[in-house]
PDB file of N, CA and C in Angstrom:
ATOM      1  N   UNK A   1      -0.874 -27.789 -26.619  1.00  0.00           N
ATOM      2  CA  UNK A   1      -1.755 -27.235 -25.617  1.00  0.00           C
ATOM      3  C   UNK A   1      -0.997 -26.968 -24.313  1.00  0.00           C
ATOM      4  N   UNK A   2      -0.162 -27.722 -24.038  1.00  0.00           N
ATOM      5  CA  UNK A   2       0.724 -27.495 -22.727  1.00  0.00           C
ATOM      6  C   UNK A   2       1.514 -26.493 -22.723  1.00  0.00           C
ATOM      7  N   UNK A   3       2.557 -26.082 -23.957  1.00  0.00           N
ATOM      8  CA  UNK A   3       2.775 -25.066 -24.157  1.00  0.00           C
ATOM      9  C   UNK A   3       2.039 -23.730 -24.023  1.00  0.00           C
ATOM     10  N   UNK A   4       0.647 -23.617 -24.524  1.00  0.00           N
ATOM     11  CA  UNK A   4      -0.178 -22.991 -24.604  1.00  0.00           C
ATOM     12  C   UNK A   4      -0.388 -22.570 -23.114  1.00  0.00           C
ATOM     13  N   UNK A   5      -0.875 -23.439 -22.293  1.00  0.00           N
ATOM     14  CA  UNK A   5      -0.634 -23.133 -20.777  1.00  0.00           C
ATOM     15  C   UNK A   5       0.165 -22.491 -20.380  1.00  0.00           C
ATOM     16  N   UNK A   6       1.382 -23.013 -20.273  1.00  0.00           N
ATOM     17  CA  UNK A   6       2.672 -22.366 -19.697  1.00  0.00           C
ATOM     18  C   UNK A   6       3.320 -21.492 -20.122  1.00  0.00           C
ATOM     19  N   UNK A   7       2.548 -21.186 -21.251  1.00  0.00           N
ATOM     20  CA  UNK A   7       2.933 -19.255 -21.805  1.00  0.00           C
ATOM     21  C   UNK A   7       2.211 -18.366 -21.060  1.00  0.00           C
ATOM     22  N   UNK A   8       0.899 -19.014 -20.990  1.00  0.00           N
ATOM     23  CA  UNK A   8       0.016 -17.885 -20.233  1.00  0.00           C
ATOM     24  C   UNK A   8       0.108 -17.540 -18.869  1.00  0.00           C
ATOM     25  N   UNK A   9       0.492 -19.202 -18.070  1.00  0.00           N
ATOM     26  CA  UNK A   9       0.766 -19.234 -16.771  1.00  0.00           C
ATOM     27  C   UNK A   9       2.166 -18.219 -16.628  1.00  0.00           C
ATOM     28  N   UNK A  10       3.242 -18.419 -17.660  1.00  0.00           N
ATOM     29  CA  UNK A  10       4.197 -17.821 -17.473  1.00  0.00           C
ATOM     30  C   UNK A  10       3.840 -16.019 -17.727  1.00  0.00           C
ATOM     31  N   UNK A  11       3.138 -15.644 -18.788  1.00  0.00           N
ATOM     32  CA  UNK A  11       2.743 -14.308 -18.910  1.00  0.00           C
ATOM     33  C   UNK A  11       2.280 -13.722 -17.304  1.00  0.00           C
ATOM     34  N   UNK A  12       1.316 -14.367 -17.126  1.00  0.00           N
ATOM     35  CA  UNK A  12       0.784 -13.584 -15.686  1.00  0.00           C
ATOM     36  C   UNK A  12       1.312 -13.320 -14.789  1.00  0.00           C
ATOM     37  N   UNK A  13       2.064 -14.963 -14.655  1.00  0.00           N
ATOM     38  CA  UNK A  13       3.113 -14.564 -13.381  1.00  0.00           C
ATOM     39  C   UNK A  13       3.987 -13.326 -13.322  1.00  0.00           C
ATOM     40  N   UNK A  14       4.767 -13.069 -14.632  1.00  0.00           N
ATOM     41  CA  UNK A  14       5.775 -11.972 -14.765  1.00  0.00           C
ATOM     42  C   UNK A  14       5.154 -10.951 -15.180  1.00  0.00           C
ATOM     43  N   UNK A  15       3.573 -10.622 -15.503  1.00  0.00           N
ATOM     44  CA  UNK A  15       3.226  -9.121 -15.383  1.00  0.00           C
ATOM     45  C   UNK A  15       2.829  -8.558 -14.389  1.00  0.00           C
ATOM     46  N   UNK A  16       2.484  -9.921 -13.268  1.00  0.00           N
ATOM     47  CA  UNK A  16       1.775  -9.481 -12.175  1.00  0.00           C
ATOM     48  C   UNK A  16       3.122  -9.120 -11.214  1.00  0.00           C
ATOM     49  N   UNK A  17       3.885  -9.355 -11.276  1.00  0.00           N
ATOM     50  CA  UNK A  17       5.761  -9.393 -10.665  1.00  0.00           C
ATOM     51  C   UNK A  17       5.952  -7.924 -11.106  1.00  0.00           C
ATOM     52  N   UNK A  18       5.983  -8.056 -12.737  1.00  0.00           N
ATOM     53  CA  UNK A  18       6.486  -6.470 -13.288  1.00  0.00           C
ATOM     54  C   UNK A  18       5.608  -4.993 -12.478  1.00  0.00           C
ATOM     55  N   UNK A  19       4.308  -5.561 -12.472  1.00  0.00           N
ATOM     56  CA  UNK A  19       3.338  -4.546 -11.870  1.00  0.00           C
ATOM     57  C   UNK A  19       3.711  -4.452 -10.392  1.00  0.00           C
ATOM     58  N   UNK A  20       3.474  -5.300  -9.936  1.00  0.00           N
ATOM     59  CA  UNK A  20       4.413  -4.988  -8.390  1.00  0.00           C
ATOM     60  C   UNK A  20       5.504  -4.090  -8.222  1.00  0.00           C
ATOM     61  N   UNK A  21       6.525  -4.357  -8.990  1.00  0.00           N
ATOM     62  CA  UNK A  21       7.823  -3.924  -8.435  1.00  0.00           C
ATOM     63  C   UNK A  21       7.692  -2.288  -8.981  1.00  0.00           C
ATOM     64  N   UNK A  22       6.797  -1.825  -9.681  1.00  0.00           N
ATOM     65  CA  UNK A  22       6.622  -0.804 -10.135  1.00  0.00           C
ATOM     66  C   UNK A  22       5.462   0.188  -9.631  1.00  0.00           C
ATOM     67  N   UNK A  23       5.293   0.241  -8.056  1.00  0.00           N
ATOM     68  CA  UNK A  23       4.665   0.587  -7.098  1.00  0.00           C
ATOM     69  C   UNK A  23       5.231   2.044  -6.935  1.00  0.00           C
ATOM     70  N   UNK A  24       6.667   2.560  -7.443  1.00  0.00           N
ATOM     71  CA  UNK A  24       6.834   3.964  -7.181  1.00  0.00           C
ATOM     72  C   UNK A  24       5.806   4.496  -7.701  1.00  0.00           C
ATOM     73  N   UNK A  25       5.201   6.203  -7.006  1.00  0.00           N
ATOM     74  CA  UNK A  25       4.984   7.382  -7.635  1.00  0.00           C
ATOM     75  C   UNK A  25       4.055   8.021  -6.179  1.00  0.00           C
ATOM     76  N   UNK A  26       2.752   8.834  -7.143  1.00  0.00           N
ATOM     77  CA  UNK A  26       2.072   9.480  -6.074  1.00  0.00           C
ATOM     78  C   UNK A  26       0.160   8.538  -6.603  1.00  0.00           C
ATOM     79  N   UNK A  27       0.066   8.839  -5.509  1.00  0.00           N
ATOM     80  CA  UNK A  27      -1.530   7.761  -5.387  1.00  0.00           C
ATOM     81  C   UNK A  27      -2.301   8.787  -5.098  1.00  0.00           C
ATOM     82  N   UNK A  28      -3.310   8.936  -5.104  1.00  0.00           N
ATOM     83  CA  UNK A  28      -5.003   9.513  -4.579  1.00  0.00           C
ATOM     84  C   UNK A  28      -4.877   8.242  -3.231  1.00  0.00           C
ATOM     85  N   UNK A  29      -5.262   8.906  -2.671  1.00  0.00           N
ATOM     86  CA  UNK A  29      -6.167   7.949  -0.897  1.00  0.00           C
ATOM     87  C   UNK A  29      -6.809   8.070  -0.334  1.00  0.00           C
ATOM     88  N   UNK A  30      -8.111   7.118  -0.475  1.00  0.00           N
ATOM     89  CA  UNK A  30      -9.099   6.711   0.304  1.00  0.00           C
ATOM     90  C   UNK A  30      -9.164   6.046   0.810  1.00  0.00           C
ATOM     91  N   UNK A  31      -9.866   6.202   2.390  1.00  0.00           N
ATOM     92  CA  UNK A  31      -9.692   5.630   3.097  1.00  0.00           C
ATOM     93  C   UNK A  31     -11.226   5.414   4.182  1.00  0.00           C
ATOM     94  N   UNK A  32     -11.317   4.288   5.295  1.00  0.00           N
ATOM     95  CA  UNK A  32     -12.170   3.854   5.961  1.00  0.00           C
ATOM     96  C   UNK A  32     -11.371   4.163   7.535  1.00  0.00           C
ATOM     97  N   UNK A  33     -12.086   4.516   7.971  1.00  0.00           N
ATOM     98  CA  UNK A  33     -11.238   4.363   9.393  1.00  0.00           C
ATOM     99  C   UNK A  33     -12.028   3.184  10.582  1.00  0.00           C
ATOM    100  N   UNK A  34     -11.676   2.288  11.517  1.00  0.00           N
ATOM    101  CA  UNK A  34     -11.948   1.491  12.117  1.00  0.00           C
ATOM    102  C   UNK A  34     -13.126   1.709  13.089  1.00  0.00           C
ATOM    103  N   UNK A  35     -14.351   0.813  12.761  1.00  0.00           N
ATOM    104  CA  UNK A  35     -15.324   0.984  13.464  1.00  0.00           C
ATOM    105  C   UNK A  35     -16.286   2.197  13.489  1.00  0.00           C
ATOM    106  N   UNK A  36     -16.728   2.339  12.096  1.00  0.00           N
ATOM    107  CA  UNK A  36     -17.420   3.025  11.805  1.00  0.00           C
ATOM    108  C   UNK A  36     -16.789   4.706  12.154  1.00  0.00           C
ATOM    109  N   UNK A  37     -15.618   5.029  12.194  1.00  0.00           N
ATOM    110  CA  UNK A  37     -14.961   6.478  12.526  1.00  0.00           C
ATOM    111  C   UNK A  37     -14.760   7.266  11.247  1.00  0.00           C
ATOM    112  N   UNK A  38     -15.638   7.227  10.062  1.00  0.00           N
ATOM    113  CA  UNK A  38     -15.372   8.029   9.535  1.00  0.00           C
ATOM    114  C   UNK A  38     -14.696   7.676   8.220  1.00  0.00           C
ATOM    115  N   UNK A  39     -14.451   8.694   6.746  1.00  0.00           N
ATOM    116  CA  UNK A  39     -13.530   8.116   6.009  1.00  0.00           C
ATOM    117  C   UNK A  39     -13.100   9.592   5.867  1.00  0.00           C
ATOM    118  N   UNK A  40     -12.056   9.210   4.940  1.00  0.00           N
ATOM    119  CA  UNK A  40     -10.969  10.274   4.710  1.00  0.00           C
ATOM    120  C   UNK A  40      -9.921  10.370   3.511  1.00  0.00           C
ATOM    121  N   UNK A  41      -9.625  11.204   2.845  1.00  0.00           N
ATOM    122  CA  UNK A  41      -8.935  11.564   1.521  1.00  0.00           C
ATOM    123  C   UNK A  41      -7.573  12.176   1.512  1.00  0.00           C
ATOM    124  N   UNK A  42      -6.758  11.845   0.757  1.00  0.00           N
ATOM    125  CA  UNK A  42      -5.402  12.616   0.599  1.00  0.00           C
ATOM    126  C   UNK A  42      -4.962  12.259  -0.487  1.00  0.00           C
ATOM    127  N   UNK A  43      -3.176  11.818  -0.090  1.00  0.00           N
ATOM    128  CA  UNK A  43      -2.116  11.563  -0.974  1.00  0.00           C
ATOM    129  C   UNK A  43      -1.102  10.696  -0.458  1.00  0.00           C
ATOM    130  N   UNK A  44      -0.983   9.756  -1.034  1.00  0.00           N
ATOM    131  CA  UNK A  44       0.289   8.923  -0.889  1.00  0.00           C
ATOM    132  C   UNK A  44       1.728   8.913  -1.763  1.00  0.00           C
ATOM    133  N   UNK A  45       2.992   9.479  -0.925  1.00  0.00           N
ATOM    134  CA  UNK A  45       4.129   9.249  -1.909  1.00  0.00           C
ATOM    135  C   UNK A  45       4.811   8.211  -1.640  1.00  0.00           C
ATOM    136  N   UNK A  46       5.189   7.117  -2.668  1.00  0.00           N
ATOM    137  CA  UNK A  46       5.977   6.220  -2.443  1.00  0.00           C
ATOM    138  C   UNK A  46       7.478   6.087  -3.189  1.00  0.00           C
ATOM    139  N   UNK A  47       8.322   6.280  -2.288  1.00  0.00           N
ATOM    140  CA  UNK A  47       9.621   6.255  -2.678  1.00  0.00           C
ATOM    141  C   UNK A  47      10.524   5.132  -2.738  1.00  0.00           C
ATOM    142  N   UNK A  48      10.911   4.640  -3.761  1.00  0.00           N
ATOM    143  CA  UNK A  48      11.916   3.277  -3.582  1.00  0.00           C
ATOM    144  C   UNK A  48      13.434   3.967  -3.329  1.00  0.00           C
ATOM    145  N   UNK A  49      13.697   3.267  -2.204  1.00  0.00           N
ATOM    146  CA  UNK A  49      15.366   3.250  -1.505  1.00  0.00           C
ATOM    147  C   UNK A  49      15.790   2.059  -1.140  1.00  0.00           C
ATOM    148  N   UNK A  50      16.947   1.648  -2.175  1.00  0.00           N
ATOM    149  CA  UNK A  50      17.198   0.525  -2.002  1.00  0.00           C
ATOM    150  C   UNK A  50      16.519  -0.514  -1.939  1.00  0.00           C
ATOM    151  N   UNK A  51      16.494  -1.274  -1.246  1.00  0.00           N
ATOM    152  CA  UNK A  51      15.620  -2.645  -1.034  1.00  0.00           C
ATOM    153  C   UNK A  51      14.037  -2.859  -0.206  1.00  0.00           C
ATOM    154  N   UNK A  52      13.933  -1.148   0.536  1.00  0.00           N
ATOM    155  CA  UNK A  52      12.736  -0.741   1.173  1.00  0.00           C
ATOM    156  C   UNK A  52      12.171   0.231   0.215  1.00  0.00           C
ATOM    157  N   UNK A  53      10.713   1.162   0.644  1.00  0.00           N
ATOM    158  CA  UNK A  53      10.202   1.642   0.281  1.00  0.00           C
ATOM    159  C   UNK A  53       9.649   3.160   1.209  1.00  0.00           C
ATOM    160  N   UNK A  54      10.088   3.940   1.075  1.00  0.00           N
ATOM    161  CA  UNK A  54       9.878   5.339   1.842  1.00  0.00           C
ATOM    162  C   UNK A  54       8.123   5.760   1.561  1.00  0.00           C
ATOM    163  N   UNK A  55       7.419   5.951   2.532  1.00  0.00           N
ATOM    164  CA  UNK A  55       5.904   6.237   2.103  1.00  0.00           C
ATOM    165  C   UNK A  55       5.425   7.276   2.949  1.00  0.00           C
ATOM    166  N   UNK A  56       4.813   8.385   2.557  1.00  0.00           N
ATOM    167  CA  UNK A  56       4.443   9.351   3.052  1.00  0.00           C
ATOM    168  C   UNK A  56       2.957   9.598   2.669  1.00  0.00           C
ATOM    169  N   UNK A  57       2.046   9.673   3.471  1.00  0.00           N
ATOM    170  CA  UNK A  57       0.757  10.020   3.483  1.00  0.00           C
ATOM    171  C   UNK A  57       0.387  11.709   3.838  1.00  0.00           C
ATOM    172  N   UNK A  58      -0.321  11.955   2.921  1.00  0.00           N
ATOM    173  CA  UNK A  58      -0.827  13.568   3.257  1.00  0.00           C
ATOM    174  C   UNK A  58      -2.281  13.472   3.675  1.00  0.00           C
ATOM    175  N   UNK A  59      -2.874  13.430   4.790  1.00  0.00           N
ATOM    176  CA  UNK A  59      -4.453  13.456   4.793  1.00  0.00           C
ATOM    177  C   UNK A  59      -4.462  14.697   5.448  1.00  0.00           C
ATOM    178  N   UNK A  60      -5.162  15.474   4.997  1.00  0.00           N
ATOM    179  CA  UNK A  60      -5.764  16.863   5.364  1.00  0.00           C
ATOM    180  C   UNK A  60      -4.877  17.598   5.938  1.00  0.00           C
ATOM    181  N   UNK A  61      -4.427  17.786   7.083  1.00  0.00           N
ATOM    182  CA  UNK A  61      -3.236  18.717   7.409  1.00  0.00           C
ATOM    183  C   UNK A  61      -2.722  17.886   8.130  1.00  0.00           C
ATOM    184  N   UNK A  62      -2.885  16.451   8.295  1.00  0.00           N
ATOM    185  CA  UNK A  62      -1.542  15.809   9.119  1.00  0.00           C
ATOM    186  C   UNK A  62      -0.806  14.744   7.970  1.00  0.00           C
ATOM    187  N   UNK A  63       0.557  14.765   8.584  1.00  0.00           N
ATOM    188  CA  UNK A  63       1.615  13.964   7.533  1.00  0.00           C
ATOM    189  C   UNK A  63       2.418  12.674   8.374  1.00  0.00           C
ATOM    190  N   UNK A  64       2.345  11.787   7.985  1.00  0.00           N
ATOM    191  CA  UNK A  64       2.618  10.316   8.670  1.00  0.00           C
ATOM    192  C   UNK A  64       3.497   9.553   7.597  1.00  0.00           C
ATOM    193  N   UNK A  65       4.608   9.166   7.894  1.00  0.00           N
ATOM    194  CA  UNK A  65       5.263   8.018   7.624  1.00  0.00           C
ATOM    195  C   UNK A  65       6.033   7.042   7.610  1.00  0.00           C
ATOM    196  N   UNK A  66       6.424   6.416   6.760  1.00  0.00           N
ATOM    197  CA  UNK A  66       6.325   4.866   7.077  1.00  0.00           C
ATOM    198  C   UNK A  66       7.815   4.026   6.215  1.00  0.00           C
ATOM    199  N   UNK A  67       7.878   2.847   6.360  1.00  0.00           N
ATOM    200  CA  UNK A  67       8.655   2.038   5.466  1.00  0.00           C
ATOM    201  C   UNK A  67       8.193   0.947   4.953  1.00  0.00           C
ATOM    202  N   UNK A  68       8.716   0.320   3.641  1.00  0.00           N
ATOM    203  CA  UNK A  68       7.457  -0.635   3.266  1.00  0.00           C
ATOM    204  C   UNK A  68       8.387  -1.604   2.324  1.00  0.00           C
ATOM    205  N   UNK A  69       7.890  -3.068   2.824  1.00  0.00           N
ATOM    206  CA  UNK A  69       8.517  -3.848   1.872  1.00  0.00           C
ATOM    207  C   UNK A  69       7.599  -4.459   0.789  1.00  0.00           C
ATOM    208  N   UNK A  70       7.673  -4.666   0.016  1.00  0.00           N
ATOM    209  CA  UNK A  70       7.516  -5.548  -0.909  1.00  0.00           C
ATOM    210  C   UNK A  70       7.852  -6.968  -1.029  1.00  0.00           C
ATOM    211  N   UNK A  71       7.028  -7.872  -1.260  1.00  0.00           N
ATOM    212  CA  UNK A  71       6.452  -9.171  -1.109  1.00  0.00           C
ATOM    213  C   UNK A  71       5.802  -9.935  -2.282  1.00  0.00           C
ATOM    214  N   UNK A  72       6.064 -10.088  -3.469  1.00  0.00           N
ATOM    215  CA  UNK A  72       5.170 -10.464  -4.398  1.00  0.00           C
ATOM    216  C   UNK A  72       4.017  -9.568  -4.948  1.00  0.00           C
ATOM    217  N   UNK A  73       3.006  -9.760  -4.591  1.00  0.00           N
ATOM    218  CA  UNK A  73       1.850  -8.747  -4.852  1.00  0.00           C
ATOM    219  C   UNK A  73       1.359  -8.319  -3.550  1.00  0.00           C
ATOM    220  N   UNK A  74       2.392  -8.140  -2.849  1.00  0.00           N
ATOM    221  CA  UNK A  74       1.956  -7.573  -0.963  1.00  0.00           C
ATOM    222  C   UNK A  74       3.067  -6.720  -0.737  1.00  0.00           C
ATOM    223  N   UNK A  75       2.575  -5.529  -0.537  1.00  0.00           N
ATOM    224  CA  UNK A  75       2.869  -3.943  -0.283  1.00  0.00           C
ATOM    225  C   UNK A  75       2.886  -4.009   1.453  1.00  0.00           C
ATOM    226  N   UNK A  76       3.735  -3.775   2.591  1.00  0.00           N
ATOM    227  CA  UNK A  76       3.856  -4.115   3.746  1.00  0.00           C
ATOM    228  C   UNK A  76       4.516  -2.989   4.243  1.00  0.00           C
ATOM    229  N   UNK A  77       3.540  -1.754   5.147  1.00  0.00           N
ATOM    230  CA  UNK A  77       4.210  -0.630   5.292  1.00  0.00           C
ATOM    231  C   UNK A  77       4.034  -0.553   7.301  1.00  0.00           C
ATOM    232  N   UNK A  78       4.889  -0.367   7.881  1.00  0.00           N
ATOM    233  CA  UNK A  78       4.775   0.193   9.462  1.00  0.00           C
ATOM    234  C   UNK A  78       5.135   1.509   9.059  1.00  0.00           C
ATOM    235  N   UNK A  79       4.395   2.373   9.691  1.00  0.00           N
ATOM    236  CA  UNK A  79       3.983   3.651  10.008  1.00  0.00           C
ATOM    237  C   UNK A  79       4.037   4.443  11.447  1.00  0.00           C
ATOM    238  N   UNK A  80       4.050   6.009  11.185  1.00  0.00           N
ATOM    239  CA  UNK A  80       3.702   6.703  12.104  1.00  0.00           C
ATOM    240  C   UNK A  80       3.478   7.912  12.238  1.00  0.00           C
ATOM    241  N   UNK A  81       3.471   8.990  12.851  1.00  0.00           N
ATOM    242  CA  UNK A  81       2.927  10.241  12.490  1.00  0.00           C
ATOM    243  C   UNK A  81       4.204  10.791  13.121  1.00  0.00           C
ATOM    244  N   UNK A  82       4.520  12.053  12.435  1.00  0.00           N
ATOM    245  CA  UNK A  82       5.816  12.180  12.294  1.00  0.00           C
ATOM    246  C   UNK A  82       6.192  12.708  13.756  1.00  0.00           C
ATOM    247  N   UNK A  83       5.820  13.182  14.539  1.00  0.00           N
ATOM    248  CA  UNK A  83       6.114  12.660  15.943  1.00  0.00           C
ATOM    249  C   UNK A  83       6.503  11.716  16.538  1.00  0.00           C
ATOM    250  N   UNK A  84       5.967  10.456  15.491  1.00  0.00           N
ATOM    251  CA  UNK A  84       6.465   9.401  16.443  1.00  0.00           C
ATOM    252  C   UNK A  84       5.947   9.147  18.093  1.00  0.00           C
ATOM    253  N   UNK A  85       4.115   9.320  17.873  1.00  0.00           N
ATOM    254  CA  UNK A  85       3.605   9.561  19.321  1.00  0.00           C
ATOM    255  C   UNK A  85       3.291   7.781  19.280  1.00  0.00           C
ATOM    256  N   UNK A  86       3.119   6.958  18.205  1.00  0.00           N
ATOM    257  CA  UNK A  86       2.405   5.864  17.897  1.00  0.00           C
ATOM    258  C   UNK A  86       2.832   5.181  16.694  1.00  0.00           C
ATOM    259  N   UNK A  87       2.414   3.795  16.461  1.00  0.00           N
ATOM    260  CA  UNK A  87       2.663   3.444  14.937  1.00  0.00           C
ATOM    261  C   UNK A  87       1.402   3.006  14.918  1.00  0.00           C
ATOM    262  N   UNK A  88       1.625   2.162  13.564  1.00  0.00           N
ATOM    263  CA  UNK A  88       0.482   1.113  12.946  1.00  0.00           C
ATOM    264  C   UNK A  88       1.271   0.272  11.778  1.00  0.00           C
ATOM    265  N   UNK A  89       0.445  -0.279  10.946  1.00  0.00           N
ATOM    266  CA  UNK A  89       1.102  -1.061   9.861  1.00  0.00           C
ATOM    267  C   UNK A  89      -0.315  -1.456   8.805  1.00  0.00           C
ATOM    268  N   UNK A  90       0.033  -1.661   7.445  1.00  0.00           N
ATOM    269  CA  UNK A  90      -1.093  -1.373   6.785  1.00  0.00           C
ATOM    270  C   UNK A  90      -0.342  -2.902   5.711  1.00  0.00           C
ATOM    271  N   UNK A  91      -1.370  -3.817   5.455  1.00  0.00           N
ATOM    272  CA  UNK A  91      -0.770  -4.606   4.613  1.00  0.00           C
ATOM    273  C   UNK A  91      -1.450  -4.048   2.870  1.00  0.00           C
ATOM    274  N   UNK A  92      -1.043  -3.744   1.732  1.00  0.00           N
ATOM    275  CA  UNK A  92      -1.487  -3.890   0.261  1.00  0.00           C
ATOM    276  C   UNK A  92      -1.518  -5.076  -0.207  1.00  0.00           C
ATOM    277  N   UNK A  93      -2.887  -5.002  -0.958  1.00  0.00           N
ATOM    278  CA  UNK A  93      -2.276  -6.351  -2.226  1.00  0.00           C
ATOM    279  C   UNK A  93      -2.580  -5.074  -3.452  1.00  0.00           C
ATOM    280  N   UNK A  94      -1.448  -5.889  -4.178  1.00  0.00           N
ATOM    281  CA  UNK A  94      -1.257  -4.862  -5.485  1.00  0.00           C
ATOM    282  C   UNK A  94      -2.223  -5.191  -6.055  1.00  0.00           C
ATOM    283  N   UNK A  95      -2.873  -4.216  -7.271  1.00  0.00           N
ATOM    284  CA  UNK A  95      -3.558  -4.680  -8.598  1.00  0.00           C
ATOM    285  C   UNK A  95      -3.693  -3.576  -9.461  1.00  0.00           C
ATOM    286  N   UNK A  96      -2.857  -3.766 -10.375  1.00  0.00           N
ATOM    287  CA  UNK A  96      -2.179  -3.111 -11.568  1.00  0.00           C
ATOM    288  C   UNK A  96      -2.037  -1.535 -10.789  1.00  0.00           C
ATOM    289  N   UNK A  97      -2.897  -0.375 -10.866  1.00  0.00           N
ATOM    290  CA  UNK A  97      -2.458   0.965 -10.851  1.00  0.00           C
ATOM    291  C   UNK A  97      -3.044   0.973  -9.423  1.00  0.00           C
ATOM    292  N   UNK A  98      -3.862   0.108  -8.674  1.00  0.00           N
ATOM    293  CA  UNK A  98      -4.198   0.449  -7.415  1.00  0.00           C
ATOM    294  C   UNK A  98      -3.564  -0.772  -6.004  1.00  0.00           C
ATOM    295  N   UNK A  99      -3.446   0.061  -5.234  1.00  0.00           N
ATOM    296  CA  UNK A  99      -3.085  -1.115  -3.825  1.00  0.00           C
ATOM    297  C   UNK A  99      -4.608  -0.917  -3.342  1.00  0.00           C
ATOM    298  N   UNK A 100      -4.597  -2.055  -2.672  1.00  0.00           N
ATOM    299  CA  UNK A 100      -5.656  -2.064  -2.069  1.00  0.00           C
ATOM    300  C   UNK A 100      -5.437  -2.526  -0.342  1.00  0.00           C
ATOM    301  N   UNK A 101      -5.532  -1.815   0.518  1.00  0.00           N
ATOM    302  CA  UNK A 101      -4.891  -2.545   1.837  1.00  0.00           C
ATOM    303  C   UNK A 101      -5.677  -2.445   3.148  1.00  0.00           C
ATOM    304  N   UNK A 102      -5.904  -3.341   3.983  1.00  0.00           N
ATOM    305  CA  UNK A 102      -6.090  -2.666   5.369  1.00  0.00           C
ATOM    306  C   UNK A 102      -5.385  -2.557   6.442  1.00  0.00           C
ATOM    307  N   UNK A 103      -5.538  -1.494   7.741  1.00  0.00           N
ATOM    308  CA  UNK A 103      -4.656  -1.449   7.955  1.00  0.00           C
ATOM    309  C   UNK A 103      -5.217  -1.189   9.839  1.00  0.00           C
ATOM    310  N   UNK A 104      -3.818  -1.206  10.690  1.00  0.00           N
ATOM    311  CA  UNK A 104      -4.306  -1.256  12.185  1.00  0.00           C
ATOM    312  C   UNK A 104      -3.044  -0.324  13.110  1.00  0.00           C
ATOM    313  N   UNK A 105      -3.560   0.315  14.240  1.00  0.00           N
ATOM    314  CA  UNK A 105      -2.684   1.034  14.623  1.00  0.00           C
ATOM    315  C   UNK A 105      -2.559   0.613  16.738  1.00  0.00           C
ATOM    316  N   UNK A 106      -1.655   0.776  17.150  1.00  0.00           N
ATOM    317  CA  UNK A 106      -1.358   0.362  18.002  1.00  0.00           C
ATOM    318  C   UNK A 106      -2.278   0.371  18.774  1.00  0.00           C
ATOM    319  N   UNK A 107      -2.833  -0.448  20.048  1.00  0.00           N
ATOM    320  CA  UNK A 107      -3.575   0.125  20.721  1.00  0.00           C
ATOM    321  C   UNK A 107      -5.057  -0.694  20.296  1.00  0.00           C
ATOM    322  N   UNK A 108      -4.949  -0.584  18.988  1.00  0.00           N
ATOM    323  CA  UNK A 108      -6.761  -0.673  18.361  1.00  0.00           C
ATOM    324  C   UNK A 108      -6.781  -1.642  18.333  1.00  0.00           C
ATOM    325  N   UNK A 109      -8.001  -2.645  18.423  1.00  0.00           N
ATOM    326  CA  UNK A 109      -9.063  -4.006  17.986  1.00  0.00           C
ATOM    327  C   UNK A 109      -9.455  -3.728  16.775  1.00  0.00           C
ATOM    328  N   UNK A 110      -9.480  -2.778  15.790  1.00  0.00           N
ATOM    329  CA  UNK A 110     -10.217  -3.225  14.538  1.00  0.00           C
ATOM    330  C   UNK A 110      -9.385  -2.789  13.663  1.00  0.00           C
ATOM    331  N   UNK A 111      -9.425  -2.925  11.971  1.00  0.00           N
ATOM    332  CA  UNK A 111      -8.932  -2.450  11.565  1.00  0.00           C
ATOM    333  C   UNK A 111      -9.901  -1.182   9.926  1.00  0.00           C
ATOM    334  N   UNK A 112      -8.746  -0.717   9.733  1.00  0.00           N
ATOM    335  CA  UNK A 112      -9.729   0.095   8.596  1.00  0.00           C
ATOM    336  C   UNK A 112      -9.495  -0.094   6.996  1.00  0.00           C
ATOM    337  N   UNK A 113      -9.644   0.496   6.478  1.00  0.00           N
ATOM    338  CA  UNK A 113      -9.270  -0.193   5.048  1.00  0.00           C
ATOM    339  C   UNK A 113      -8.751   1.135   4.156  1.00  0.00           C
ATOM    340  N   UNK A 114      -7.985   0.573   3.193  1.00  0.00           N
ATOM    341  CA  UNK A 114      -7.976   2.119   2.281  1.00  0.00           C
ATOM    342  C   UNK A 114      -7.226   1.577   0.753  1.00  0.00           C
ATOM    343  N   UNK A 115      -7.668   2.232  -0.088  1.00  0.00           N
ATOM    344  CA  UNK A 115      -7.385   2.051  -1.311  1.00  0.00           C
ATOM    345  C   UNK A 115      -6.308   3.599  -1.981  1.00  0.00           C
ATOM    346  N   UNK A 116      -5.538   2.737  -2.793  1.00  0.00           N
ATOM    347  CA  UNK A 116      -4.545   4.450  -3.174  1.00  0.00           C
ATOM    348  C   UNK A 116      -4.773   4.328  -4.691  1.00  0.00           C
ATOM    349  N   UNK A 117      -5.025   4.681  -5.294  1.00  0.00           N
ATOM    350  CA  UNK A 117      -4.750   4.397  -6.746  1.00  0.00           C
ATOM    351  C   UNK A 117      -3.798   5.512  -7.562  1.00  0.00           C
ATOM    352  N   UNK A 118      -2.689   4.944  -8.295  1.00  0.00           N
ATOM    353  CA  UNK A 118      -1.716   5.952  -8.944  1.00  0.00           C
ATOM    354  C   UNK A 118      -2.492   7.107  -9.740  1.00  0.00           C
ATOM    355  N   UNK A 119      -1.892   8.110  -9.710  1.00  0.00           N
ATOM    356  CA  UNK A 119      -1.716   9.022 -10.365  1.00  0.00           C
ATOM    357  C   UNK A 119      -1.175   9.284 -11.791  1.00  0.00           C
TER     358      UNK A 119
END
C-alpha cells in the first residue's frame, strides 16, 4: 500500500512539473479588468528563451509585452505596452492546457483576472 502511495504521489508530482514546463505556444485570452472596467479578448504568445519566457499579448489593436519565469505550477510575467509608458505583472497558476492568473498594473489598487487557454 505504501508503494501504492508513492507511485501516485510520485505520478502527479512529475505530470504536474511536465505540464508546467510545457507552457510554450499561442493561448485564446480572457480577461477581467480591475474594478468592474470591463472584459476583454485576444491572444497570448509565449516564447521560451533560455531560462525566461518571452510573452506577447494581442488585445484588440494594442500589443504589450512581457518576461516570465516559471516557478513550479506559477507562471510569473512583468509586463508593458510596447512603449514602455507603464508596467504591471500578472501571476499564473498552471492547469494542464490553461493558466489561470491575476494580474495588477502600476499605479492601481485592484487587480483583474484573466485566463489563456492553449490553442
Amino acid at each position: 500500500m505504501k508503494h501504492l502511495v508513492l507511485a501516485l504521489f510520485l505520478l502527479i508530482t512529475f505530470s504536474t512539473l511536465a505540464a508546467a514546463a510545457d507552457i510554450e505556444g499561442v493561448y485564446a485570452c480572457k480577461g477581467t479588468n480591475p474594478g468592474g472596467g470591463g472584459s476583454y479578448e485576444g491572444t497570448v504568445a509565449i516564447v521560451k528563451n533560455g531560462d525566461v519566457f518571452n510573452v506577447t499579448w494581442n488585445i484588440g489593436a494594442q500589443i504589450y509585452t512581457g518576461v516570465g519565469l516559471l516557478e513550479g505550477d506559477k507562471f510569473s510575467v512583468g509586463y508593458s505596452d510596447v512603449q514602455k509608458t507603464w508596467f504591471g505583472v500578472v501571476v499564473y497558476k498552471i492547469l494542464d492546457k490553461t493558466l489561470s492568473g491575476t494580474w495588477a498594473m502600476q499605479g492601481g489598487n485592484k487587480t483583474g483576472i484573466e485566463t489563456l487557454t492553449k490553442k
